[in-house]
N, C-alpha and C. Protein backbone atom coordinates (compact mmCIF):
# COMPACT_ATOMS: atom_id res chain seq x y z
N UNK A 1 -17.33 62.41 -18.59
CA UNK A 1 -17.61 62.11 -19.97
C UNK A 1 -17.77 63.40 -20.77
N UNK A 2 -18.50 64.72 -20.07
CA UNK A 2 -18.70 65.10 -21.27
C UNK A 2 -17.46 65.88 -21.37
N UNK A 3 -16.47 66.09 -19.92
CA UNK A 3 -15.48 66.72 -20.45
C UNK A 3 -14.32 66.52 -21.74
N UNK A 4 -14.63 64.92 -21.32
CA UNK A 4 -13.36 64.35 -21.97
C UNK A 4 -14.10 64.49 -23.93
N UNK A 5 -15.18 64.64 -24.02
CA UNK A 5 -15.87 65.27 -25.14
C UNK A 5 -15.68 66.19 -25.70
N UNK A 6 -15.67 67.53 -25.03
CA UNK A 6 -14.81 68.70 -25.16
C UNK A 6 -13.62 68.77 -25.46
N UNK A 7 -12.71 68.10 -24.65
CA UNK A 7 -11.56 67.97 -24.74
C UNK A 7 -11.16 67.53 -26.35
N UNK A 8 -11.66 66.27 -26.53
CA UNK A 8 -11.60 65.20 -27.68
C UNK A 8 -12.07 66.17 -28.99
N UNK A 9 -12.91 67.05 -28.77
CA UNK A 9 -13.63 67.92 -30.00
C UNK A 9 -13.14 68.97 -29.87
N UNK A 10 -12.35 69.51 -29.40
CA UNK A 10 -11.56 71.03 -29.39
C UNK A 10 -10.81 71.39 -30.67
N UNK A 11 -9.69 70.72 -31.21
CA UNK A 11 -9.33 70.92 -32.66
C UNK A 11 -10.72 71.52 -33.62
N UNK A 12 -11.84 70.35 -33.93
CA UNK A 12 -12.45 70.10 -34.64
C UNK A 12 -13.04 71.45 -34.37
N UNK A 13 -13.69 72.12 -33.19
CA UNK A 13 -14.39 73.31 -33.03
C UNK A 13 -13.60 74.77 -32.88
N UNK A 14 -12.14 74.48 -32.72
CA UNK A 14 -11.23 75.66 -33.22
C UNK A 14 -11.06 76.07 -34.45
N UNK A 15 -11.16 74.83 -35.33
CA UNK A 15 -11.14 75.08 -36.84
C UNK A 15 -12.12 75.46 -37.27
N UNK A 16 -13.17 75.46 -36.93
CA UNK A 16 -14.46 75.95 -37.61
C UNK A 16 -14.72 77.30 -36.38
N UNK A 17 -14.40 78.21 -35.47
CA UNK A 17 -14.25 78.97 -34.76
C UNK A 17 -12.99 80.10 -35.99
N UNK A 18 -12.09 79.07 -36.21
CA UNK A 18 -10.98 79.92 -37.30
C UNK A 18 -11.89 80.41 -38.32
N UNK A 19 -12.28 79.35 -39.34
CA UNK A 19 -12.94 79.53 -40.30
C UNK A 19 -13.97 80.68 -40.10
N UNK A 20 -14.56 80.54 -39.30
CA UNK A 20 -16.02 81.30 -39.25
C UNK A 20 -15.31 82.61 -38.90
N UNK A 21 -14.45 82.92 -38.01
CA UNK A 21 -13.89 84.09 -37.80
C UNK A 21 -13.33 85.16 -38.92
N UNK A 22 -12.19 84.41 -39.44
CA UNK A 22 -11.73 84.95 -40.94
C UNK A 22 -12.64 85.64 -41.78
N UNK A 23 -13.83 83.96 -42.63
CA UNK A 23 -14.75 84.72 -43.14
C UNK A 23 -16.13 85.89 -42.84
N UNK A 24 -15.94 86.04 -41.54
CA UNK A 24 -16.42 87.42 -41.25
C UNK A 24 -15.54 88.88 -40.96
N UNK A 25 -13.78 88.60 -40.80
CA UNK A 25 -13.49 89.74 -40.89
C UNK A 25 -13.01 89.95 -42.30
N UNK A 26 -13.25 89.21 -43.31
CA UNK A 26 -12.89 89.47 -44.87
C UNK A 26 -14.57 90.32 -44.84
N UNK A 27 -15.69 89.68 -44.38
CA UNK A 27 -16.56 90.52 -44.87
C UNK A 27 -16.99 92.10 -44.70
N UNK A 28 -16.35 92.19 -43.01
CA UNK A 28 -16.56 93.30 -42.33
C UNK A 28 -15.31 94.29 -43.12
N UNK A 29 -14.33 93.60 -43.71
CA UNK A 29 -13.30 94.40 -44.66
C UNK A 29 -13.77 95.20 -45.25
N UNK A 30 -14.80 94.67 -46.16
CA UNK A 30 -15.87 94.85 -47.06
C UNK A 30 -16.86 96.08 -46.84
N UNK A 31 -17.36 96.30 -45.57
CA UNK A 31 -18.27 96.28 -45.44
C UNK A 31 -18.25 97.98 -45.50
N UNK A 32 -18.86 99.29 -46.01
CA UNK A 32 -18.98 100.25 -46.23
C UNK A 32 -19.51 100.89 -44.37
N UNK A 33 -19.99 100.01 -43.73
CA UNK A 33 -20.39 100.81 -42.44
C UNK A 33 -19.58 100.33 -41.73
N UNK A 34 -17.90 99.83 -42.04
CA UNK A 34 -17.08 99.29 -40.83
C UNK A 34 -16.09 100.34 -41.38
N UNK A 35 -15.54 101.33 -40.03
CA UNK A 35 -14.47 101.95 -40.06
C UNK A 35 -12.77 101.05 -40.17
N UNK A 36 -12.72 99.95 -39.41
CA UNK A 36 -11.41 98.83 -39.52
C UNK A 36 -11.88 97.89 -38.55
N UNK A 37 -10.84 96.79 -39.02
CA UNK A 37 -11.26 95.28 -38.73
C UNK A 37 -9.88 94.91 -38.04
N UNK A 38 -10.06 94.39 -37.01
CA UNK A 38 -8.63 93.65 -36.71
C UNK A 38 -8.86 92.32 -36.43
N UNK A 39 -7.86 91.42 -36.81
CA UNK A 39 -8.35 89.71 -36.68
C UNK A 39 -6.93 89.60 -37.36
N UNK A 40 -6.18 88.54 -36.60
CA UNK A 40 -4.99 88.11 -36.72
C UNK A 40 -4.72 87.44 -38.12
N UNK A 41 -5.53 86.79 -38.47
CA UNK A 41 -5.59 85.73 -39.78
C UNK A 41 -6.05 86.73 -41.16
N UNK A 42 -6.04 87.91 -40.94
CA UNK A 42 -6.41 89.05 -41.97
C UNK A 42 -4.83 89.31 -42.60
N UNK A 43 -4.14 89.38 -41.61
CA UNK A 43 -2.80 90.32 -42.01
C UNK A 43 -1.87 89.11 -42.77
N UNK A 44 -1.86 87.94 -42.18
CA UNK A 44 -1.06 87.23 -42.60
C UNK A 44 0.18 87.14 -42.50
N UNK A 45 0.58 87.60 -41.64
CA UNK A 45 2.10 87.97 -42.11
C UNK A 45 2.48 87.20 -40.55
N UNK A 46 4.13 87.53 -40.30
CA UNK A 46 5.03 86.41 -40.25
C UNK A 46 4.80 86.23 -38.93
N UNK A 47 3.71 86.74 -37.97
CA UNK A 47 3.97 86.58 -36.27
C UNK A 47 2.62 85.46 -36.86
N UNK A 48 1.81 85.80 -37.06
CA UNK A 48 0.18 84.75 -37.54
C UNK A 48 0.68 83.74 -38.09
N UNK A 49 1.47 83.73 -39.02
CA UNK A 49 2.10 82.21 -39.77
C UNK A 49 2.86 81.45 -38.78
N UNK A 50 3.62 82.35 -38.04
CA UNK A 50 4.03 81.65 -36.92
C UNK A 50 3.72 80.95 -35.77
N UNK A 51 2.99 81.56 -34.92
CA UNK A 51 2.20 81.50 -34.07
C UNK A 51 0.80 81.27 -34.09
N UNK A 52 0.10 81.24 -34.91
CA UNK A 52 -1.17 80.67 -35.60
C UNK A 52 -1.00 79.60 -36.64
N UNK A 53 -0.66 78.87 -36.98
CA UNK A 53 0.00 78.40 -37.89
C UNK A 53 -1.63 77.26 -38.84
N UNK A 54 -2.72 77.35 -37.55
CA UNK A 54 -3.71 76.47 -37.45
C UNK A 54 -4.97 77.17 -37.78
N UNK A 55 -5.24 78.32 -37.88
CA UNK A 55 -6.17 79.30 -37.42
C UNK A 55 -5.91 80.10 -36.42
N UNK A 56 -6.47 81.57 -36.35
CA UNK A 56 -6.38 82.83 -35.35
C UNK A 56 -7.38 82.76 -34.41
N UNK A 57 -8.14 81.78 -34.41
CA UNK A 57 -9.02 82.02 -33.01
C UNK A 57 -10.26 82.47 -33.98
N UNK A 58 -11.42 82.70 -32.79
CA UNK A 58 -12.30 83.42 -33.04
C UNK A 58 -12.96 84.90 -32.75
N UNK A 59 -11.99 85.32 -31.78
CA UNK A 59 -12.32 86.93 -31.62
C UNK A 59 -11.68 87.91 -32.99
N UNK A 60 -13.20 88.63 -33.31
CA UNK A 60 -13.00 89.87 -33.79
C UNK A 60 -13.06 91.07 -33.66
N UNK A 61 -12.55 91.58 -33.38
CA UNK A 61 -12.61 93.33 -33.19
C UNK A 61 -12.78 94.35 -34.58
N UNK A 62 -13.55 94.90 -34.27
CA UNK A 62 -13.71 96.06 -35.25
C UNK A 62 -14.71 97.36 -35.28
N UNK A 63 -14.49 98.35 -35.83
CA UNK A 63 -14.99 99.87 -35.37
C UNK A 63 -16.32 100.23 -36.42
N UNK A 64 -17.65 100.60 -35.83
CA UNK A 64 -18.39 100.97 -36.67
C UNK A 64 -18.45 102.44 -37.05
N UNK A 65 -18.05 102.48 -38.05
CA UNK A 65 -18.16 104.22 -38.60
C UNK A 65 -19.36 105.22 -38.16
N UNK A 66 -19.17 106.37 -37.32
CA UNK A 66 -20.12 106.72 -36.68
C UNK A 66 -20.22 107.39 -35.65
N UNK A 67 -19.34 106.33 -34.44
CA UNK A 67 -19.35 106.23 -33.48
C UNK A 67 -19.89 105.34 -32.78
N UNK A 68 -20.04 105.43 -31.19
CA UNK A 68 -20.52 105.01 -30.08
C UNK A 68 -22.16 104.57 -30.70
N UNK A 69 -22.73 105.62 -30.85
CA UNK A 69 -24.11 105.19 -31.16
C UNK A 69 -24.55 104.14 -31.60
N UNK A 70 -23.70 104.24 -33.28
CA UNK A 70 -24.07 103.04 -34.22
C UNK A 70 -23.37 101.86 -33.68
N UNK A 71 -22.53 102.06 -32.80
CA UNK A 71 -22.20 100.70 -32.44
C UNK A 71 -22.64 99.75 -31.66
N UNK A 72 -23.18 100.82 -30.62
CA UNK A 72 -24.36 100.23 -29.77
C UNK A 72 -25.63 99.94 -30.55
N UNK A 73 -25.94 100.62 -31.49
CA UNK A 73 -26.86 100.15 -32.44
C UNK A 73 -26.93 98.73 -32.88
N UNK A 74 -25.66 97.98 -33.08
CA UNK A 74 -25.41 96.79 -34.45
C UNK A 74 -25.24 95.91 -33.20
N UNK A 75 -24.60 96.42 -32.18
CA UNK A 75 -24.79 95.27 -30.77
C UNK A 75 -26.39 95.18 -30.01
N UNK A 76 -26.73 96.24 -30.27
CA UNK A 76 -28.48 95.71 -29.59
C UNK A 76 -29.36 94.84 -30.34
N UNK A 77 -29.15 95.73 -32.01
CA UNK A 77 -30.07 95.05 -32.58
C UNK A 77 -29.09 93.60 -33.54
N UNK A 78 -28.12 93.29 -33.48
CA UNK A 78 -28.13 91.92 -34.35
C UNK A 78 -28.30 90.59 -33.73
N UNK A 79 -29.70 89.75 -34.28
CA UNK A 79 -29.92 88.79 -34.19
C UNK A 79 -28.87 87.44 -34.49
N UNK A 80 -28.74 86.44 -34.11
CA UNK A 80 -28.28 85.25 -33.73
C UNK A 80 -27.32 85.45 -32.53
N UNK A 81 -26.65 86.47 -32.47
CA UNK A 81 -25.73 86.57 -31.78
C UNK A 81 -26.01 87.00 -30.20
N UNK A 82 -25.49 86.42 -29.32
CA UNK A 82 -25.87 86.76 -27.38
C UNK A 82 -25.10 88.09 -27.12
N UNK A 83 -25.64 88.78 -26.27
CA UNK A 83 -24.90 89.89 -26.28
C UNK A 83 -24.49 89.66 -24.73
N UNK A 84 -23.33 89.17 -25.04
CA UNK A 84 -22.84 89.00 -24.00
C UNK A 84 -21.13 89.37 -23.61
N UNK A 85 -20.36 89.32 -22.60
CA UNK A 85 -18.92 89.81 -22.37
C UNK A 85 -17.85 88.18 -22.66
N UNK A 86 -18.45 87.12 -22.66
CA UNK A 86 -17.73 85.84 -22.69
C UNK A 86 -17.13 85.90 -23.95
N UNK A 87 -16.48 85.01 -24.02
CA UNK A 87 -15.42 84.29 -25.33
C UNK A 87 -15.18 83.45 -25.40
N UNK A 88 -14.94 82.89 -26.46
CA UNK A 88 -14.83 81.29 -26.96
C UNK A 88 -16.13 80.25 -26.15
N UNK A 89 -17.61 80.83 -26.89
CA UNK A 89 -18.49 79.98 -26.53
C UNK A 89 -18.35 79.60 -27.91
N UNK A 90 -19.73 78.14 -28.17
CA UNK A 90 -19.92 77.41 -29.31
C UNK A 90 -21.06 78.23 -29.91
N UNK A 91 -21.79 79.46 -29.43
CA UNK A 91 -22.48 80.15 -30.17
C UNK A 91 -21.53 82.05 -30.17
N UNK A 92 -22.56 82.24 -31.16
CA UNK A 92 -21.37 84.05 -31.32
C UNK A 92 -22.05 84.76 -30.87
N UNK A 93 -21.27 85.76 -29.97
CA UNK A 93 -21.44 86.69 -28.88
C UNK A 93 -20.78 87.92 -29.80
N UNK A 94 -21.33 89.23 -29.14
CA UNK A 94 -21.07 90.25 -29.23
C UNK A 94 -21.18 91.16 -27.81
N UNK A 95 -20.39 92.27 -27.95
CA UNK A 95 -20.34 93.43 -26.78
C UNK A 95 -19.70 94.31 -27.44
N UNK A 96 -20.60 95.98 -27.01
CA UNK A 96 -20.12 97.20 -26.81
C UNK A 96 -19.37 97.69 -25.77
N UNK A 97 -18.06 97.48 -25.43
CA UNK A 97 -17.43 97.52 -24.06
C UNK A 97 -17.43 98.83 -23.91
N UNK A 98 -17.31 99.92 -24.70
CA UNK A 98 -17.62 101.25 -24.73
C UNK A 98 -18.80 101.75 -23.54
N UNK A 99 -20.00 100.87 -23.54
CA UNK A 99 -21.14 100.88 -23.31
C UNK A 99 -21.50 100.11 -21.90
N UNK A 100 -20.99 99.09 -22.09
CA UNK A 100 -21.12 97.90 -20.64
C UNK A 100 -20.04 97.53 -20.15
N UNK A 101 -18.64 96.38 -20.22
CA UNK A 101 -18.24 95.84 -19.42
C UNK A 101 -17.23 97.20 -18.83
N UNK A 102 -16.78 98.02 -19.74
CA UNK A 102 -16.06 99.37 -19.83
C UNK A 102 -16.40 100.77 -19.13
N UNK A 103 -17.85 100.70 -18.96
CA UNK A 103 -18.64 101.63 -18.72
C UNK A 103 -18.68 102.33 -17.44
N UNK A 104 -17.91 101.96 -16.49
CA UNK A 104 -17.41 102.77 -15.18
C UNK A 104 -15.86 103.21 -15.52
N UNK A 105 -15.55 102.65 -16.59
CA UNK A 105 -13.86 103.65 -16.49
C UNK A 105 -13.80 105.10 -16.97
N UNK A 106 -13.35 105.56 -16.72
CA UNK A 106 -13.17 107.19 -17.96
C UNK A 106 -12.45 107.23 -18.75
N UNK A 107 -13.28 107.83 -19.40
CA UNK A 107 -13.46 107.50 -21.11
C UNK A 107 -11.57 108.04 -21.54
N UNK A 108 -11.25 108.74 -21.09
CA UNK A 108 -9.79 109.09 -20.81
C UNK A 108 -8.90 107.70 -20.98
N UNK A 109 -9.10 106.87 -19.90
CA UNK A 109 -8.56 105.84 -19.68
C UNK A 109 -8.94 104.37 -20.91
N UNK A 110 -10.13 104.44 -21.08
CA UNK A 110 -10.62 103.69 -21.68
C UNK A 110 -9.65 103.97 -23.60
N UNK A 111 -9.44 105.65 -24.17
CA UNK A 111 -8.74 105.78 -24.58
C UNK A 111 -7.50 104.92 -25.18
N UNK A 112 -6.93 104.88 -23.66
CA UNK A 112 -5.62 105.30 -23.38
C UNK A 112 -5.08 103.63 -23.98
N UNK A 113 -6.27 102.76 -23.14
CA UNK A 113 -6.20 101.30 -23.35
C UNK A 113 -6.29 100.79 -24.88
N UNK A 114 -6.91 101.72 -25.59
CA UNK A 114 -7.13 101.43 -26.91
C UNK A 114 -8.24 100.91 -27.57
N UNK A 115 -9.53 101.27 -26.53
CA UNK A 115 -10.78 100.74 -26.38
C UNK A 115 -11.93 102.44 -27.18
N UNK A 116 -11.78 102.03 -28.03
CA UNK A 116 -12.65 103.04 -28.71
C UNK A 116 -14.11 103.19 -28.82
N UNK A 117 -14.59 104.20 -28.33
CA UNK A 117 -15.89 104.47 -28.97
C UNK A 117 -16.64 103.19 -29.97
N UNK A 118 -16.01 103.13 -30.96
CA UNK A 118 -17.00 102.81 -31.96
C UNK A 118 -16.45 100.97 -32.02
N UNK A 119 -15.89 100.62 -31.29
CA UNK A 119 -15.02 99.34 -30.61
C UNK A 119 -16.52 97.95 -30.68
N UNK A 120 -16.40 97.25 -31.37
CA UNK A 120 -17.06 95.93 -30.85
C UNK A 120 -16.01 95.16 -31.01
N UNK A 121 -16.66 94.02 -29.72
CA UNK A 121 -15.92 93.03 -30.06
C UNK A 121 -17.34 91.77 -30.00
N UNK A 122 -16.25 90.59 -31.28
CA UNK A 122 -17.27 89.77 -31.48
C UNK A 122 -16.37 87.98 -30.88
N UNK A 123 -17.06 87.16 -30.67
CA UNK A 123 -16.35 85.91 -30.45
C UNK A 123 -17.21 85.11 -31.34
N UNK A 124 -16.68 84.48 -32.28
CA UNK A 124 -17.27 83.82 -33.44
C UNK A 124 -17.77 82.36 -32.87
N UNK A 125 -18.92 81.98 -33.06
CA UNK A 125 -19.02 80.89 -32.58
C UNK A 125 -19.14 79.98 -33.76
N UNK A 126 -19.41 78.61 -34.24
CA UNK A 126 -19.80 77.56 -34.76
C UNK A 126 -20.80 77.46 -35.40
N UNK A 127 -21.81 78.88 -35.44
CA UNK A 127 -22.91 78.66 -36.45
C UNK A 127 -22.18 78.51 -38.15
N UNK A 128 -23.31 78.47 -39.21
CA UNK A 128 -22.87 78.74 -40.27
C UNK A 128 -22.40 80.03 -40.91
N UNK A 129 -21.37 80.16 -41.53
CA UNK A 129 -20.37 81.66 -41.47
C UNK A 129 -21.93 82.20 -42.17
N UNK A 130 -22.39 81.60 -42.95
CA UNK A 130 -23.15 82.47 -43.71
C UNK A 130 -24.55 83.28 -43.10
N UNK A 131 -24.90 82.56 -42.07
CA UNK A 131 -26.28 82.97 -41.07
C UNK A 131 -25.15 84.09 -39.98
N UNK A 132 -24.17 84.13 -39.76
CA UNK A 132 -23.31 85.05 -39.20
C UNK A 132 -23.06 86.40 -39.18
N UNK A 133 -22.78 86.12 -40.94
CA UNK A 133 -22.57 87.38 -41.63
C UNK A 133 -23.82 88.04 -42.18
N UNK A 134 -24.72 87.45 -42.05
CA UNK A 134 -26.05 87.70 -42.65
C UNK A 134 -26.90 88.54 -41.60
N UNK A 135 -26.48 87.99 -40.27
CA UNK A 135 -26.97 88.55 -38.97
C UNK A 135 -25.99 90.26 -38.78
N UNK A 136 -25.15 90.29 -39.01
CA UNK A 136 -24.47 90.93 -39.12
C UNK A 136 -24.41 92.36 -40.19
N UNK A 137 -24.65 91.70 -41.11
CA UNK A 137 -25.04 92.16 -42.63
C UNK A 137 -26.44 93.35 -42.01
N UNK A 138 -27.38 92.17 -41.60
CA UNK A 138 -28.61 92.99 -41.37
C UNK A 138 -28.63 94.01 -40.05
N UNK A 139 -27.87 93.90 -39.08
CA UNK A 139 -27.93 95.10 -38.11
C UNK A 139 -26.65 96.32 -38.58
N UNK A 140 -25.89 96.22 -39.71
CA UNK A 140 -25.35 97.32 -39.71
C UNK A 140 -26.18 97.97 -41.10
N UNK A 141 -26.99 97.09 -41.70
CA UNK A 141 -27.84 97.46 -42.57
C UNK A 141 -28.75 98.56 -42.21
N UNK A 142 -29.32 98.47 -40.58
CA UNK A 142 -30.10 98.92 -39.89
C UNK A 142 -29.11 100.58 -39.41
N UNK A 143 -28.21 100.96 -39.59
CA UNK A 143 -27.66 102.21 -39.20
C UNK A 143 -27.49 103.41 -40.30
């Protein structure tokens, strides 16, 4: 039962996973302490229209101006979010892979992969975009 629940509610929680995603990398666009934002549904253009045609998912990637530090900064300290390495849960996660899941490779390599220093990645979950960005808002507020 409860799979077939999941199953049955997957559209409904991809679209609001889309939604919530977008409107936090329009904000992090924004945002004076984000060096760049990458999120598929930003660019718009003809591989996303194609191949997304529904929404881009909910992972965001993007660089805090700074470095390593502040990034580990906005991943320790922002509230709502689990700091965790998973993706596509129904709540939003964050990780410094720089810092943890990354953190035995050399830094050479880590490079090479395209995994930067100042690198978070976020998986948007189903809260309200606005308690999201607000959580968000307030730990890069904090750098």
């Amino acid at each position: 039962w409860t799979f077939l629940q999941g199953v049955e509610t997957l559209p409904l929680r991809m679209a609001r996973h889309s939604e919530n995603a977008l409107a936090v990398a329009e904000f992090l666009q924004k945002n004076p302490k984000v060096a760049w934002v990458k999120y598929p549904g930003l660019t718009g253009g003809p591989l996303a229209k194609k191949y997304l045609p529904n929404g881009a998912g909910g992972m965001v990637v993007f660089g805090v101006k700074g470095g390593a530090n502040e990034a580990r900064h906005v991943a320790d300290n922002v509230k709502l979010f689990s700091l965790l390495a998973n993706v596509g849960d129904a709540k939003s996660l964050i990780i410094h892979p720089a810092s943890t899941t990354h953190s035995q490779v050399p830094v050479e390599e880590q490079l090479k992969a395209g995994l930067t220093p100042e690198l978070i990645r976020l998986s948007i979950g189903l809260e309200h975009k606005d308690d999201i960005i607000g959580a968000l808002s307030d730990a890069l507020d904090g750098i």
